[in-house]
N, C-alpha and C. Protein backbone atom coordinates (compact mmCIF):
# COMPACT_ATOMS: atom_id res chain seq x y z
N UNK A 1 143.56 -203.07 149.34
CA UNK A 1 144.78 -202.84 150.10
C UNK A 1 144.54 -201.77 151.15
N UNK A 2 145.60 -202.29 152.16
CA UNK A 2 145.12 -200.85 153.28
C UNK A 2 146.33 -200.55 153.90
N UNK A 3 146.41 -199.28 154.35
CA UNK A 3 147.94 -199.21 155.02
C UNK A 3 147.85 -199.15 156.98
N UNK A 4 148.58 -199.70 157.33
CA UNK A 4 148.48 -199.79 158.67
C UNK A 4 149.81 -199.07 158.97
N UNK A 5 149.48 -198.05 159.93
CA UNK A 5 150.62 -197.17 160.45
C UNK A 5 150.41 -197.74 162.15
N UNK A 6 151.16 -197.98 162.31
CA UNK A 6 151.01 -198.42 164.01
C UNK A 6 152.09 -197.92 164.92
N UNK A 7 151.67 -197.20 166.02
CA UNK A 7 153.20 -196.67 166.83
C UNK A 7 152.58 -197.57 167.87
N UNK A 8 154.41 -197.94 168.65
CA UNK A 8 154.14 -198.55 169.55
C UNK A 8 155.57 -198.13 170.62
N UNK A 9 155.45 -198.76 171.87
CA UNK A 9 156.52 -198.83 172.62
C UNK A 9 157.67 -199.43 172.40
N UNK A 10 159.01 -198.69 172.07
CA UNK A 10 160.60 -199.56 171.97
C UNK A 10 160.64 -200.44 172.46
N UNK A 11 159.38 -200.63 173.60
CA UNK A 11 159.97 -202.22 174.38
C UNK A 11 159.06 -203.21 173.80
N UNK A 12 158.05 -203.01 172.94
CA UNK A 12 157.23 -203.97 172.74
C UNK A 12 157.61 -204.35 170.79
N UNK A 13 158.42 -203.30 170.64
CA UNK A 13 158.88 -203.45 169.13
C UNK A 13 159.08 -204.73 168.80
N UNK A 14 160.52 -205.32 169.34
CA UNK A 14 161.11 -206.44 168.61
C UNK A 14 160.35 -207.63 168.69
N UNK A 15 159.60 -207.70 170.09
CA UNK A 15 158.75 -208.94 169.75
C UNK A 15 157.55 -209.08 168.77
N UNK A 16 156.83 -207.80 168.34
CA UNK A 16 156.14 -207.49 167.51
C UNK A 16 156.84 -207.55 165.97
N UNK A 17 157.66 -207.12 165.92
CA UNK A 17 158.67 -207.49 164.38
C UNK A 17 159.28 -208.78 164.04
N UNK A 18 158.85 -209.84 165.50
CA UNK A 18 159.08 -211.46 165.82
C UNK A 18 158.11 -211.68 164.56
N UNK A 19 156.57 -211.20 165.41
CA UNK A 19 155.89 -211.80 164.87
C UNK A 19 154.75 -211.87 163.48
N UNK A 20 155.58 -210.40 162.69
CA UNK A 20 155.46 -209.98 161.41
C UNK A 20 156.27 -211.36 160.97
N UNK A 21 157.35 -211.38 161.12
CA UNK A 21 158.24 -212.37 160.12
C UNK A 21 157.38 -213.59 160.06
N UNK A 22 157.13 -214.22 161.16
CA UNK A 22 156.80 -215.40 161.43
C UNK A 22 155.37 -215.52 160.40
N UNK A 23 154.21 -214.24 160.36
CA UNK A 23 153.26 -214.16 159.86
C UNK A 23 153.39 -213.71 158.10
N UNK A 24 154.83 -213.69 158.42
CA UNK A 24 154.97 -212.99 156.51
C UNK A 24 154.19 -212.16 156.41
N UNK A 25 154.35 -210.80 157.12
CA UNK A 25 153.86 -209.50 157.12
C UNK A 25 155.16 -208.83 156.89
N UNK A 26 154.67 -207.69 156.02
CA UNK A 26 156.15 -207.03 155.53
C UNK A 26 155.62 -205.61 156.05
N UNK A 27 156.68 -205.50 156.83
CA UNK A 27 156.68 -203.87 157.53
C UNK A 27 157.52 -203.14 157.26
N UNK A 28 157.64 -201.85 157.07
CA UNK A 28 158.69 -200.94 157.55
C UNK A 28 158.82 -200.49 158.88
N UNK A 29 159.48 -200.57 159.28
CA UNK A 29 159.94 -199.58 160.42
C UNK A 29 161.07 -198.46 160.96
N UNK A 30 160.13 -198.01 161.41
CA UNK A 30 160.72 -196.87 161.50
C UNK A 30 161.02 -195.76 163.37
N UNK A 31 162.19 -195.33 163.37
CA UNK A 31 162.74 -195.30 164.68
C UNK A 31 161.66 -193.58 165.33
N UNK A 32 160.99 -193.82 166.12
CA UNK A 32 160.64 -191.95 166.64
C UNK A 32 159.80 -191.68 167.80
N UNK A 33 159.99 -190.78 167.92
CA UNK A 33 159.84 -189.96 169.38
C UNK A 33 158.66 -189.60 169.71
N UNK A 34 157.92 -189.61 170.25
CA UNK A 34 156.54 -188.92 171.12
C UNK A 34 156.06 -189.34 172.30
N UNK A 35 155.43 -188.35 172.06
CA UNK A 35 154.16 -188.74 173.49
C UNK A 35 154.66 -187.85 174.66
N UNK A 36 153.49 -188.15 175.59
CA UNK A 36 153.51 -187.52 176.70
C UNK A 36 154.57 -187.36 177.06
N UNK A 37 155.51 -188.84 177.81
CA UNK A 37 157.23 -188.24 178.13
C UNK A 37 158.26 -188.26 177.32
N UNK A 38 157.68 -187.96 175.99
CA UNK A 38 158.70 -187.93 174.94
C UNK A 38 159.72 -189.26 174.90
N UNK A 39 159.23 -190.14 174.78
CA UNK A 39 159.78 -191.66 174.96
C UNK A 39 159.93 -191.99 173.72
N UNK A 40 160.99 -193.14 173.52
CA UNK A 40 161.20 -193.66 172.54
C UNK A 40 159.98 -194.79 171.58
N UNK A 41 159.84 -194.34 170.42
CA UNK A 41 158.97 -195.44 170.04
C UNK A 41 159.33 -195.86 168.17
N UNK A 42 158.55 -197.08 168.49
CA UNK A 42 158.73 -197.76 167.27
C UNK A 42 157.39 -197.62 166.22
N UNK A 43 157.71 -197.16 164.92
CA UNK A 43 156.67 -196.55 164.16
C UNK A 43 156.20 -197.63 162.67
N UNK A 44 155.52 -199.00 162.60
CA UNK A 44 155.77 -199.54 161.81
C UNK A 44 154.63 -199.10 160.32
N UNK A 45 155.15 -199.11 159.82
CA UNK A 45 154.14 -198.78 158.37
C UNK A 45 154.25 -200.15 157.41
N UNK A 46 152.67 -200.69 157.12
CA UNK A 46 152.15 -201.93 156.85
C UNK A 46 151.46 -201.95 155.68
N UNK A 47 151.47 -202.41 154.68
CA UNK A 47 150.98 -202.15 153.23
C UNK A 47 150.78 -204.05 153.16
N UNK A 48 148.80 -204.23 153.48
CA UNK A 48 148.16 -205.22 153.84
C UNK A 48 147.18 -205.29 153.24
N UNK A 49 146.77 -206.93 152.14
CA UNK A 49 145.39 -207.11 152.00
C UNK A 49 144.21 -206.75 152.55
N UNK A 50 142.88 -206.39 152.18
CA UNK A 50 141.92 -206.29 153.18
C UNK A 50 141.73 -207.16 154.16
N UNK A 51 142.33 -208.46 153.71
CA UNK A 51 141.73 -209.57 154.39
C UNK A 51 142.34 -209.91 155.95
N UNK A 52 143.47 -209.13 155.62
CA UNK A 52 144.34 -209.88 156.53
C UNK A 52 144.68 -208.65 157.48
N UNK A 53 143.98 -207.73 157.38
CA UNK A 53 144.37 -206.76 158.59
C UNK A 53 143.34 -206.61 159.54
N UNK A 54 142.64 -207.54 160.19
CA UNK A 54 142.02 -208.09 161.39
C UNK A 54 143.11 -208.56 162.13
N UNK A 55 144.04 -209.66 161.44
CA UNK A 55 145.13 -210.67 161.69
C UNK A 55 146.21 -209.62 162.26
N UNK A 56 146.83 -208.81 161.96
CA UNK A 56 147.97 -208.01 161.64
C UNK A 56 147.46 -206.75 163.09
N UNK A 57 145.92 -206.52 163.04
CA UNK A 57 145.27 -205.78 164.17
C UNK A 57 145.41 -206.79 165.63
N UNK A 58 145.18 -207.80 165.61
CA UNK A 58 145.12 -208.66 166.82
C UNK A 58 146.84 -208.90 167.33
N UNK A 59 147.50 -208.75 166.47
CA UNK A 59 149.22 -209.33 166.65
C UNK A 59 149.75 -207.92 167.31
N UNK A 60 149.03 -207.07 166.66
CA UNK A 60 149.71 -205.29 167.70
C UNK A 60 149.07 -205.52 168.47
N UNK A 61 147.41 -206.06 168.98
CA UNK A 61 147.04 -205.73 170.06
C UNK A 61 147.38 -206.53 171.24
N UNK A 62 147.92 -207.88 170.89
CA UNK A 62 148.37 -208.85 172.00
C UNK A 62 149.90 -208.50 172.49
N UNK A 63 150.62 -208.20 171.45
CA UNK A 63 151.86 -207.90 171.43
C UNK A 63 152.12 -206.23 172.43
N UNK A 64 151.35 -205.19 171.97
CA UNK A 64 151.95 -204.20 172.62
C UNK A 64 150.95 -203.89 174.00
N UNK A 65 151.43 -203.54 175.27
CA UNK A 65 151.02 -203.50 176.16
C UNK A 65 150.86 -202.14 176.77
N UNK A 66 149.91 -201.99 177.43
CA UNK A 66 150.07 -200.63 178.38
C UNK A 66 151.11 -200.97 179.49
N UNK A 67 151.17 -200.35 180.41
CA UNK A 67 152.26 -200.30 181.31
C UNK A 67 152.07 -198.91 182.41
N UNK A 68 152.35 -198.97 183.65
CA UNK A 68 152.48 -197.70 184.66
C UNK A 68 154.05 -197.30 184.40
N UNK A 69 154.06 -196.03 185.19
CA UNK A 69 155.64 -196.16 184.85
C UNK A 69 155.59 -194.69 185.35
N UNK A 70 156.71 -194.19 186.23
CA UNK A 70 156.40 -193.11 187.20
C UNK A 70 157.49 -191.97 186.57
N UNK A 71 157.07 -190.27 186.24
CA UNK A 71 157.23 -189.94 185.78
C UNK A 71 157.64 -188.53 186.66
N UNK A 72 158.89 -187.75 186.84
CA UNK A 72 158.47 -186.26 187.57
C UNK A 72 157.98 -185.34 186.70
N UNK A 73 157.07 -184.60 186.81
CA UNK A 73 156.45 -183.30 186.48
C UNK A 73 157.63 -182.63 186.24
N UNK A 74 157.84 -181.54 184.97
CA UNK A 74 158.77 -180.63 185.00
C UNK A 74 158.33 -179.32 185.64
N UNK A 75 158.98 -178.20 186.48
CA UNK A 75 158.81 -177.58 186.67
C UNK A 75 159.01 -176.57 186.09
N UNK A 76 157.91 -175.55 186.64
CA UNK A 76 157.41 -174.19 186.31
C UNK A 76 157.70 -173.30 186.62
N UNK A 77 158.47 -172.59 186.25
CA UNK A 77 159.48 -171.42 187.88
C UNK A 77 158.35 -170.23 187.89
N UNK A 78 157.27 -170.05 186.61
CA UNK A 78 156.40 -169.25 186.97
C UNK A 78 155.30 -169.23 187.88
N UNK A 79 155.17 -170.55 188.63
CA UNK A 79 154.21 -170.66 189.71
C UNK A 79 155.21 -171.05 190.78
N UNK A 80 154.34 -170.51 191.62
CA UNK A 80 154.82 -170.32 193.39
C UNK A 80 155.14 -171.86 193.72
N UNK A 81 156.36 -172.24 193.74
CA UNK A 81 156.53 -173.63 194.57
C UNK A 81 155.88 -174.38 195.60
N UNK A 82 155.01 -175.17 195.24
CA UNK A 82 154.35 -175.76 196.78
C UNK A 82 155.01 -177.19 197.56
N UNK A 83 156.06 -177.73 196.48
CA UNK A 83 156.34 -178.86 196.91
C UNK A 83 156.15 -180.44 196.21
N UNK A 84 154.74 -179.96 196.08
CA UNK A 84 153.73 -180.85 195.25
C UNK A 84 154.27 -181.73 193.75
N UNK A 85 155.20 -180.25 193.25
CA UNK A 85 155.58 -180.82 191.63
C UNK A 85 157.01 -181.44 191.33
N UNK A 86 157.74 -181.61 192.65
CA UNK A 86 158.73 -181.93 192.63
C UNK A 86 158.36 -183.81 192.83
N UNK A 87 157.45 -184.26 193.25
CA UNK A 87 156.90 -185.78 193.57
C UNK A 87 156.50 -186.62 191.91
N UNK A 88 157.32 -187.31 192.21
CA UNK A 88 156.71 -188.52 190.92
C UNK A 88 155.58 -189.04 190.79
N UNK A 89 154.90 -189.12 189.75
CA UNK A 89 153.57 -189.15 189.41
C UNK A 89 153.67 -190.32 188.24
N UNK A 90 152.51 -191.35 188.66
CA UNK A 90 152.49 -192.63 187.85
C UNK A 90 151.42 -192.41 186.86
N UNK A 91 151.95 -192.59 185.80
CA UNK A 91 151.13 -192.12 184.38
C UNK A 91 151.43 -193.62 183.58
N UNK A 92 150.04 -193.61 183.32
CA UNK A 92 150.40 -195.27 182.08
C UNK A 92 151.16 -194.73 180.51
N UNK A 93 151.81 -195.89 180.07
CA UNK A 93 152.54 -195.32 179.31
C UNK A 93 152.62 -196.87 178.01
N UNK A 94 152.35 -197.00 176.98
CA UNK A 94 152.45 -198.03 176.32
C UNK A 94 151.26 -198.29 175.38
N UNK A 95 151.27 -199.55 174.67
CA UNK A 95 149.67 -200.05 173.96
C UNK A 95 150.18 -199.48 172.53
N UNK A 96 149.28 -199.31 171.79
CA UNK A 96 149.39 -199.04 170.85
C UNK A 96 148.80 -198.05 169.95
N UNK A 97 148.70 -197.04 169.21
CA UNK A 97 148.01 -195.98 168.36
C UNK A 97 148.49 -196.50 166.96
N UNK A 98 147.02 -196.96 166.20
CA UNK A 98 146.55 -197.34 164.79
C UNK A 98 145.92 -196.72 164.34
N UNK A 99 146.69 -196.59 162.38
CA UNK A 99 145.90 -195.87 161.26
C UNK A 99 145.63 -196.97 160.70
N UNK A 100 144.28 -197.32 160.16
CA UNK A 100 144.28 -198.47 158.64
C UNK A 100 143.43 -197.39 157.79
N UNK A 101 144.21 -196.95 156.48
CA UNK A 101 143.97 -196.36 155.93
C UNK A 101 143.74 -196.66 154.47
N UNK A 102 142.89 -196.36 153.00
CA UNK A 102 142.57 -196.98 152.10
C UNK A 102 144.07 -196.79 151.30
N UNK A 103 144.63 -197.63 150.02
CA UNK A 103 145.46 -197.46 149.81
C UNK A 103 144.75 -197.35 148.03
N UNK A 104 145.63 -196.27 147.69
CA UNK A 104 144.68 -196.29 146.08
C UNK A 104 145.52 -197.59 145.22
N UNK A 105 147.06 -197.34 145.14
CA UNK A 105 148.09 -198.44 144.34
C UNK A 105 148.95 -198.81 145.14
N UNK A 106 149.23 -199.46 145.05
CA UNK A 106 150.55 -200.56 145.43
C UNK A 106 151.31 -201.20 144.31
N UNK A 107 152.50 -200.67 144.80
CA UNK A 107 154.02 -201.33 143.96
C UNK A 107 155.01 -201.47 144.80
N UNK A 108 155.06 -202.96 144.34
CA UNK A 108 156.84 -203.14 144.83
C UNK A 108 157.55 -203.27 143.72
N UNK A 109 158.67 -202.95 143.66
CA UNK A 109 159.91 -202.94 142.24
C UNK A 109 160.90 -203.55 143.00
């Protein structure tokens, strides 16, 4: 058994939780916050045969996407204003960050 923790983008969630059902993958999920612009994300935790988390790895990786997405710099009132940090800046933002981790027991009740 292995546990798959996978964060992903709010926007790439629901179609990814499409395609748990469809695959009879049982997830939790779970609602939270990070990253660079503190964006919303979807946090699923996966309790998976060995066999089948190649399968379960390829479905996050088709499913969640990178993306550009333009962001303003917050400012610094401790440095001298040049102008510069007030301009939107395109930072990729999306894809996915995976744990598969060993699992010692598993129970469902």
């Amino acid at each position: 058994m292995k546990l798959i923790i996978a964060i992903v983008q709010d926007k790439d969630s629901n179609r990814l939780s499409n395609q748990f059902i469809e695959a009879n993958v049982r997830a939790t999920k779970l609602s939270t916050t990070g990253g660079f612009l503190r964006s919303g994300n979807t946090t699923f935790m996966i309790g998976i045969e060995d066999e089948r988390v190649d399968t379960v790895l390829a479905m996050i990786k088709e499913t969640s996407h990178a993306r550009d997405q333009f962001m303003t710099p917050p400012v610094n009132l401790d440095v001298t204003m040049d102008g510069a940090s007030a301009y939107p800046v395109e930072v990729q933002v999306g894809g996915a960050t995976v744990f598969v981790l060993p699992i010692e027991q598993f129970h469902q009740f």
